[in-house]
PDB file of N, CA and C in Angstrom:
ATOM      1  N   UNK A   1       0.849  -1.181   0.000  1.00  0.00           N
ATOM      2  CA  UNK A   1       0.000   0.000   0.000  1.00  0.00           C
ATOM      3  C   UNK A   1       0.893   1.241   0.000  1.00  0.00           C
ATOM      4  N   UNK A   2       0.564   2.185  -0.556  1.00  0.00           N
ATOM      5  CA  UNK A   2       1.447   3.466  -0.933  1.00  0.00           C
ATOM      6  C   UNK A   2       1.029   4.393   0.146  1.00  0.00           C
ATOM      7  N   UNK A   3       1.910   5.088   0.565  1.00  0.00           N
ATOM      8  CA  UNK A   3       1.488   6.147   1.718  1.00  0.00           C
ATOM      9  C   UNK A   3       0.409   7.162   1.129  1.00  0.00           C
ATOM     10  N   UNK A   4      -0.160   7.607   2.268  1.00  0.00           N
ATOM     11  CA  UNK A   4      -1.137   8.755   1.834  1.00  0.00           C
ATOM     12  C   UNK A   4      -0.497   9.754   2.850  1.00  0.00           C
ATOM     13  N   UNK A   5      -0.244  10.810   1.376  1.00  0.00           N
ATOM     14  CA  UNK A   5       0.203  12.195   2.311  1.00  0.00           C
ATOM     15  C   UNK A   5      -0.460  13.458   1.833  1.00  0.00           C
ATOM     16  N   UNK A   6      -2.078  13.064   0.819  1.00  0.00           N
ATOM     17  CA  UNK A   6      -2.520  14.174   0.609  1.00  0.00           C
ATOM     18  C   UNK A   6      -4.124  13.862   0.949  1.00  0.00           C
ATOM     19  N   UNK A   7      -5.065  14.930   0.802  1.00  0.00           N
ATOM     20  CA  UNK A   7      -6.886  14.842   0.792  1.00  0.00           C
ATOM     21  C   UNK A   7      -6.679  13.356  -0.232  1.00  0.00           C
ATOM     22  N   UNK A   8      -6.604  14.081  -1.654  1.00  0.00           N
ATOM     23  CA  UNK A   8      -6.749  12.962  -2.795  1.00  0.00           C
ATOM     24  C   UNK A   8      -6.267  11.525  -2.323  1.00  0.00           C
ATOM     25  N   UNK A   9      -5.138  11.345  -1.390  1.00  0.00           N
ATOM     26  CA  UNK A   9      -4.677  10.215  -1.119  1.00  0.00           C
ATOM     27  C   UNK A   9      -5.659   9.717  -0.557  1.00  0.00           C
ATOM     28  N   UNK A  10      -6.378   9.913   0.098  1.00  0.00           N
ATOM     29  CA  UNK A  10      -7.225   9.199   1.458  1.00  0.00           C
ATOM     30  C   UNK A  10      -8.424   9.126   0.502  1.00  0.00           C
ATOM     31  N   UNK A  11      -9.090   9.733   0.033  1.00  0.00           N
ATOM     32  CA  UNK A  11     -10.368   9.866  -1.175  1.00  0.00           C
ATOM     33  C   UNK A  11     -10.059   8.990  -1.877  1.00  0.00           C
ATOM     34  N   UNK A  12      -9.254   8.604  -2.543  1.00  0.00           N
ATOM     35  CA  UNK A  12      -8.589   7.692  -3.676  1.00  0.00           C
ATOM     36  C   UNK A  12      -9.108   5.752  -2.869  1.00  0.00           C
ATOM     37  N   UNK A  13      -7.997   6.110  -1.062  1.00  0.00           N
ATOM     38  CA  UNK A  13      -8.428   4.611  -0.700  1.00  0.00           C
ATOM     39  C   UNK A  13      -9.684   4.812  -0.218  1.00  0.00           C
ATOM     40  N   UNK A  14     -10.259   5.772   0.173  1.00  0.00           N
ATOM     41  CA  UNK A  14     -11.825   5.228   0.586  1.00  0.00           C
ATOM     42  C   UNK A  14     -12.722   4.877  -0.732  1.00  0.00           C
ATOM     43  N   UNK A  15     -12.539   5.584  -1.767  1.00  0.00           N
ATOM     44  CA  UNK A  15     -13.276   4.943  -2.958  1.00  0.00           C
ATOM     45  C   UNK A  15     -13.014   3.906  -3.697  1.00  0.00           C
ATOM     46  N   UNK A  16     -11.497   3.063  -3.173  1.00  0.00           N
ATOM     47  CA  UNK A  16     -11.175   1.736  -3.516  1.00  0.00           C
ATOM     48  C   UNK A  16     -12.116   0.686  -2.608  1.00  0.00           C
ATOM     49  N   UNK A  17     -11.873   1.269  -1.321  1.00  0.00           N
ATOM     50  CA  UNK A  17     -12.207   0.037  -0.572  1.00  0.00           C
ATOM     51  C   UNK A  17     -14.029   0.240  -0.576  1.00  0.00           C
ATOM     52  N   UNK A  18     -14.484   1.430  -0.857  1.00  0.00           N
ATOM     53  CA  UNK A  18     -15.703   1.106  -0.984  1.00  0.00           C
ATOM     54  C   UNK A  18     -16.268   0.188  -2.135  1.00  0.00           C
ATOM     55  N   UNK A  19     -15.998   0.747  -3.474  1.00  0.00           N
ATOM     56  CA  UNK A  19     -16.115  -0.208  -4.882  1.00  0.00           C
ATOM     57  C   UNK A  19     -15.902  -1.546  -4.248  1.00  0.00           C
ATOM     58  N   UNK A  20     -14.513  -1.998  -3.645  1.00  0.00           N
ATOM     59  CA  UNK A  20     -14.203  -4.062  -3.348  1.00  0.00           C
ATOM     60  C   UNK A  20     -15.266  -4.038  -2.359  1.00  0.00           C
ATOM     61  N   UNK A  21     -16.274  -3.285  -1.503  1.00  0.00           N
ATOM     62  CA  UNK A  21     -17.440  -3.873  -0.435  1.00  0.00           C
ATOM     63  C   UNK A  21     -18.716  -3.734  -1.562  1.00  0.00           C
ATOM     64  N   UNK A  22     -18.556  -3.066  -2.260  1.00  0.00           N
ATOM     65  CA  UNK A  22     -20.004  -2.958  -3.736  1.00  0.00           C
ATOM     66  C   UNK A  22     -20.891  -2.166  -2.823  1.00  0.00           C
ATOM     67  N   UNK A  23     -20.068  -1.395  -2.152  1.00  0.00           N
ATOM     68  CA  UNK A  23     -21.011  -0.045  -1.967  1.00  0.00           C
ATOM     69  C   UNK A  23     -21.230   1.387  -2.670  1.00  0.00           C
ATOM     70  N   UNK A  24     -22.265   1.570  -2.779  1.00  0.00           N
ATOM     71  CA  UNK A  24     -23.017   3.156  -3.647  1.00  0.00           C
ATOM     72  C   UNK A  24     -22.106   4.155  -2.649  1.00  0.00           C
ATOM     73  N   UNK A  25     -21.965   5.125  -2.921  1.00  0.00           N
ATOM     74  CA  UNK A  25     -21.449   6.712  -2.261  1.00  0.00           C
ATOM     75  C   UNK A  25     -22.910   6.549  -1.469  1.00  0.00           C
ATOM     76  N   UNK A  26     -24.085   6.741  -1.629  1.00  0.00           N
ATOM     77  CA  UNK A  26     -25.302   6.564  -1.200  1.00  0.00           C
ATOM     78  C   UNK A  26     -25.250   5.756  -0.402  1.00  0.00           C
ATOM     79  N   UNK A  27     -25.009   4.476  -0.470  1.00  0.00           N
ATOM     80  CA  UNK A  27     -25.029   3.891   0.671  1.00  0.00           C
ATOM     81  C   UNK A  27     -23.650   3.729   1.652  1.00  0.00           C
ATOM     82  N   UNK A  28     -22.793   4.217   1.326  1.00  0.00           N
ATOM     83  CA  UNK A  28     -22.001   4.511   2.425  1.00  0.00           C
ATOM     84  C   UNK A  28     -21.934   5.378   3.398  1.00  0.00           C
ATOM     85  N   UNK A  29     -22.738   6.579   2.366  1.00  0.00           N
ATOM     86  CA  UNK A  29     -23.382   8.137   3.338  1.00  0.00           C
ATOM     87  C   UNK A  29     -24.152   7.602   4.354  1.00  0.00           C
ATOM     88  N   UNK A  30     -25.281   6.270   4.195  1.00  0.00           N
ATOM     89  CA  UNK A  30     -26.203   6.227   4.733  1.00  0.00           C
ATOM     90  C   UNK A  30     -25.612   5.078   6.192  1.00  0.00           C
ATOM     91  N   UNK A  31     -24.972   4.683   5.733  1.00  0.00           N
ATOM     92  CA  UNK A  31     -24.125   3.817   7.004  1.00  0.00           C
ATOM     93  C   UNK A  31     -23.316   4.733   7.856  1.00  0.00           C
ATOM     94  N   UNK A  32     -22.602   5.549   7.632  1.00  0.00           N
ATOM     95  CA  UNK A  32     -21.755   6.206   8.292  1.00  0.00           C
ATOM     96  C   UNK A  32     -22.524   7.689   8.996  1.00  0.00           C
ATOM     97  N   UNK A  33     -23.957   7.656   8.375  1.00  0.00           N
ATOM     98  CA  UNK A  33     -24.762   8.985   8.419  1.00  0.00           C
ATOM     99  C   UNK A  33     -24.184  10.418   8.369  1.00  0.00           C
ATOM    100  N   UNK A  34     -23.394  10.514   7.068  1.00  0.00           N
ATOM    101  CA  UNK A  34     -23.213  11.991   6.768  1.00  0.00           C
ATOM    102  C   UNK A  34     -23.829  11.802   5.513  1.00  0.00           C
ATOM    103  N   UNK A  35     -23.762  13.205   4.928  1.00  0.00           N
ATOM    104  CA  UNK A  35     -24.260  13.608   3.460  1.00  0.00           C
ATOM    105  C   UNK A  35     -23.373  12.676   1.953  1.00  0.00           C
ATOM    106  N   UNK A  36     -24.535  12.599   1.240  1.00  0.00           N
ATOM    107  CA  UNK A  36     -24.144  11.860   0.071  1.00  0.00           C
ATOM    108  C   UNK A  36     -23.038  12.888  -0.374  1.00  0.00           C
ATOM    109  N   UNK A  37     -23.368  14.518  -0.679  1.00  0.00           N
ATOM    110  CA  UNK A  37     -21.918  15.061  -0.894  1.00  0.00           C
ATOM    111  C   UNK A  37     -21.033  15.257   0.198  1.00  0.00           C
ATOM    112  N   UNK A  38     -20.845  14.617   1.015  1.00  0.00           N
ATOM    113  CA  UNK A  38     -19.581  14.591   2.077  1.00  0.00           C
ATOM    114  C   UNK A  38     -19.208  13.312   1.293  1.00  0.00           C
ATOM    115  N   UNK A  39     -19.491  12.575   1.182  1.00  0.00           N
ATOM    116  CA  UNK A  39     -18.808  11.135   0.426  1.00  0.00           C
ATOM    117  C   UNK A  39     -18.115  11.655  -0.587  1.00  0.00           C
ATOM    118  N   UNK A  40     -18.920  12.293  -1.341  1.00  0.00           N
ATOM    119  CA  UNK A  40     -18.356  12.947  -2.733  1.00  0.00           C
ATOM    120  C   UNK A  40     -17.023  13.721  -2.541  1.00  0.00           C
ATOM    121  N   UNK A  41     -17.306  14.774  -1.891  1.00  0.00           N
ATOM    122  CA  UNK A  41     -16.341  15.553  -1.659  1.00  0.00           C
ATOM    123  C   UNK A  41     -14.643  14.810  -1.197  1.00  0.00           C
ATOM    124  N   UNK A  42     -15.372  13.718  -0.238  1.00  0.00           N
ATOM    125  CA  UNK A  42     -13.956  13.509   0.519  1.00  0.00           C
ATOM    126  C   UNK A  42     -13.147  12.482  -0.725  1.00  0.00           C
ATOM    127  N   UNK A  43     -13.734  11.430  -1.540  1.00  0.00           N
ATOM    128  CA  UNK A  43     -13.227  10.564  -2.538  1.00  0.00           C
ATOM    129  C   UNK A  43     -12.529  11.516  -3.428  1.00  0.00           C
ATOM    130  N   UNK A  44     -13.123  12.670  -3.864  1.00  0.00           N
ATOM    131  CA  UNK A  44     -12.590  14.214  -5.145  1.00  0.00           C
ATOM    132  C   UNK A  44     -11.060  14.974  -4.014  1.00  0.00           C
ATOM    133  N   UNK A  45     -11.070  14.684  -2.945  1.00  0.00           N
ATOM    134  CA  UNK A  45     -10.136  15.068  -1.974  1.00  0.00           C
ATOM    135  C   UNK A  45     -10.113  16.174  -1.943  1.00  0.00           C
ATOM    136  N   UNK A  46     -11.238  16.784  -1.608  1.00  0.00           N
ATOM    137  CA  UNK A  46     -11.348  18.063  -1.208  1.00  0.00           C
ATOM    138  C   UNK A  46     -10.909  18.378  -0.133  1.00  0.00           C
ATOM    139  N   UNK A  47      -9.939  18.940   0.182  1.00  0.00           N
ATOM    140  CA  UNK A  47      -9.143  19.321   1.445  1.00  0.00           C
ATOM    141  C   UNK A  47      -9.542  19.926   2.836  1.00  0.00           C
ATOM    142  N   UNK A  48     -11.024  20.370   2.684  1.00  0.00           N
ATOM    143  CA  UNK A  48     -11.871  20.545   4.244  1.00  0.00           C
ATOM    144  C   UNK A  48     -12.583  20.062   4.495  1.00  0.00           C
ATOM    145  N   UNK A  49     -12.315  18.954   4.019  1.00  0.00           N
ATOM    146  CA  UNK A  49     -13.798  17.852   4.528  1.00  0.00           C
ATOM    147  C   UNK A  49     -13.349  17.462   6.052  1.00  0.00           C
ATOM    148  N   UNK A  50     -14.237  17.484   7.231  1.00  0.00           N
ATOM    149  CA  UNK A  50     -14.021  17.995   8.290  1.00  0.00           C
ATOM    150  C   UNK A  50     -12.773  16.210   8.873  1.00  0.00           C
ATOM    151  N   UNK A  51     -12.082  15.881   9.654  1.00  0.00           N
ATOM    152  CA  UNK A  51     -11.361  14.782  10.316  1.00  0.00           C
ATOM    153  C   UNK A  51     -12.721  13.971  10.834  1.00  0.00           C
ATOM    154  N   UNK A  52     -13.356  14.263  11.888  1.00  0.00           N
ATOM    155  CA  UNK A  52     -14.054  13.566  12.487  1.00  0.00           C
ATOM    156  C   UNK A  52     -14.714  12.744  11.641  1.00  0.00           C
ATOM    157  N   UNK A  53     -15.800  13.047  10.725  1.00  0.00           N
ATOM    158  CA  UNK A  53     -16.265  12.518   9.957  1.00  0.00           C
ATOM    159  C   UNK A  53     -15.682  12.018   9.052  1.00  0.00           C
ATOM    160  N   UNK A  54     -14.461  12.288   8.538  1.00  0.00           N
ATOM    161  CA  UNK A  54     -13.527  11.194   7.470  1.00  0.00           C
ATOM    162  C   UNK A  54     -13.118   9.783   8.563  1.00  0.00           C
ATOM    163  N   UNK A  55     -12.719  10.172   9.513  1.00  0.00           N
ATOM    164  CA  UNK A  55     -12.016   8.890  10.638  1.00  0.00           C
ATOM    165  C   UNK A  55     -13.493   8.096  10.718  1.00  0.00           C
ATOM    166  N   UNK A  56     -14.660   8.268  10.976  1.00  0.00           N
ATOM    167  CA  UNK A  56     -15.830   7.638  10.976  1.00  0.00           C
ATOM    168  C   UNK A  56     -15.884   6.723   9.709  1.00  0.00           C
ATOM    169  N   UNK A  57     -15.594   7.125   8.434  1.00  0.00           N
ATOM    170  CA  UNK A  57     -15.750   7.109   7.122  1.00  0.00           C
ATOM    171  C   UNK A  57     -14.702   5.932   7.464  1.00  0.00           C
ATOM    172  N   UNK A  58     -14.111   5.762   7.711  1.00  0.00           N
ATOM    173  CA  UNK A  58     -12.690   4.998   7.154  1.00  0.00           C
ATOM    174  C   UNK A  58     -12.963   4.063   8.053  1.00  0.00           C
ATOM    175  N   UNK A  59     -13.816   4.020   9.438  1.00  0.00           N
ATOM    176  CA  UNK A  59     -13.806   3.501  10.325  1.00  0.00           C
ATOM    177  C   UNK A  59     -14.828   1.970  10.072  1.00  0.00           C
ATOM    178  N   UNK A  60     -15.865   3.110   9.496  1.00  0.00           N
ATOM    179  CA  UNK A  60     -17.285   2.204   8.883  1.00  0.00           C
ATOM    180  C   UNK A  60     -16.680   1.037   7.915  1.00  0.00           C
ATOM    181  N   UNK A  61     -15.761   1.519   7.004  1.00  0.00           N
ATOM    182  CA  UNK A  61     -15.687   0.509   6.061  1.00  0.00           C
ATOM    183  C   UNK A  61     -14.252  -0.245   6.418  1.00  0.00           C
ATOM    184  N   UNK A  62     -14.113  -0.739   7.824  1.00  0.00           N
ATOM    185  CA  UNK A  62     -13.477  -1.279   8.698  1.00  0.00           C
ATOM    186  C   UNK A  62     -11.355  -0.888   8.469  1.00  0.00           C
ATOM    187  N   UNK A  63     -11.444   0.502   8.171  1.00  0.00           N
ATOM    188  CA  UNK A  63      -9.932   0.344   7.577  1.00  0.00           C
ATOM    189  C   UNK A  63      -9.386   1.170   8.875  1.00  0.00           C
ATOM    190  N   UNK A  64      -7.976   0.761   9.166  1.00  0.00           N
ATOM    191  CA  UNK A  64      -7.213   1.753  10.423  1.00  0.00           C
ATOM    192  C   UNK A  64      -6.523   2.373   9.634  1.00  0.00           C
ATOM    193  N   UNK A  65      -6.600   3.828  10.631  1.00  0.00           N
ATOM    194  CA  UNK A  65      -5.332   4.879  10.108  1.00  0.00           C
ATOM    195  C   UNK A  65      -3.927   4.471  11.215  1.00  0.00           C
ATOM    196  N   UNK A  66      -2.539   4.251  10.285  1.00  0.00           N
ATOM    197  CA  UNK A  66      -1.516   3.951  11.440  1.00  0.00           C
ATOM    198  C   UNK A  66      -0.445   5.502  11.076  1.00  0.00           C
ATOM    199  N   UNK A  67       0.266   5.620  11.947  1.00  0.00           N
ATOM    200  CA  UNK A  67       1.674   6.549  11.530  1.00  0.00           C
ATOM    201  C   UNK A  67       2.517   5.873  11.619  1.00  0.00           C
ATOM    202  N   UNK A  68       3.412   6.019  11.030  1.00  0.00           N
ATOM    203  CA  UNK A  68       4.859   5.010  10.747  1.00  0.00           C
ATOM    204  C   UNK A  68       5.535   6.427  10.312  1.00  0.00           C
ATOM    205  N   UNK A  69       6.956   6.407  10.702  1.00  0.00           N
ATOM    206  CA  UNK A  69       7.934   7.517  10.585  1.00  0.00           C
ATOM    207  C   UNK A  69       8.744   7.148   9.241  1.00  0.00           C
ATOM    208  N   UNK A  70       8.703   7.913   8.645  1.00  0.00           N
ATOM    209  CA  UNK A  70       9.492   7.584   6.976  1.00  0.00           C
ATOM    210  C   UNK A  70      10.748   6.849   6.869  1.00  0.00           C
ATOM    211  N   UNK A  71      10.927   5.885   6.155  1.00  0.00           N
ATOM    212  CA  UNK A  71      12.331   5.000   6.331  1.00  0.00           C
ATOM    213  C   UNK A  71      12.332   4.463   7.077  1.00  0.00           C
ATOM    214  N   UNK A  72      11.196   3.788   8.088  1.00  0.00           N
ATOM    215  CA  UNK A  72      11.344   3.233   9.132  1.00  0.00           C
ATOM    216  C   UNK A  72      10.487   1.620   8.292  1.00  0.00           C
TER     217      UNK A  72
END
């Protein structure tokens, strides 16, 4: 897996791992209960899509965020 060090990075894997569960943007909004364009927005990596609700997002479709120090 390639690091994510931007919005687009994290948008990019939440709209991978949603497509491999065969979930709609619609129905991921509706599991995680934010807005169908908060889904939108955060996959397009729009850069203020708020933390709380992305960590929920990532949470729902069972993925962890880790930090690892570069070269390590």
């Amino acid at each position: 897996m390639s690091p994510v060090r931007t919005a687009s990075d994290i948008g990019a894997a939440i709209r991978a791992e949603r497509k491999s569960q065969g979930l709609t943007q619609t129905e991921l909004a509706d599991l995680c209960g934010v807005s169908l364009s908060f889904i939108s927005n955060l996959e397009n990596g729009k850069s203020t899509t708020e933390l709380a609700k992305t960590l929920n997002v990532i949470s729902t479709l069972g993925l962890d965020v880790t930090f690892t120090k570069r070269g390590e």
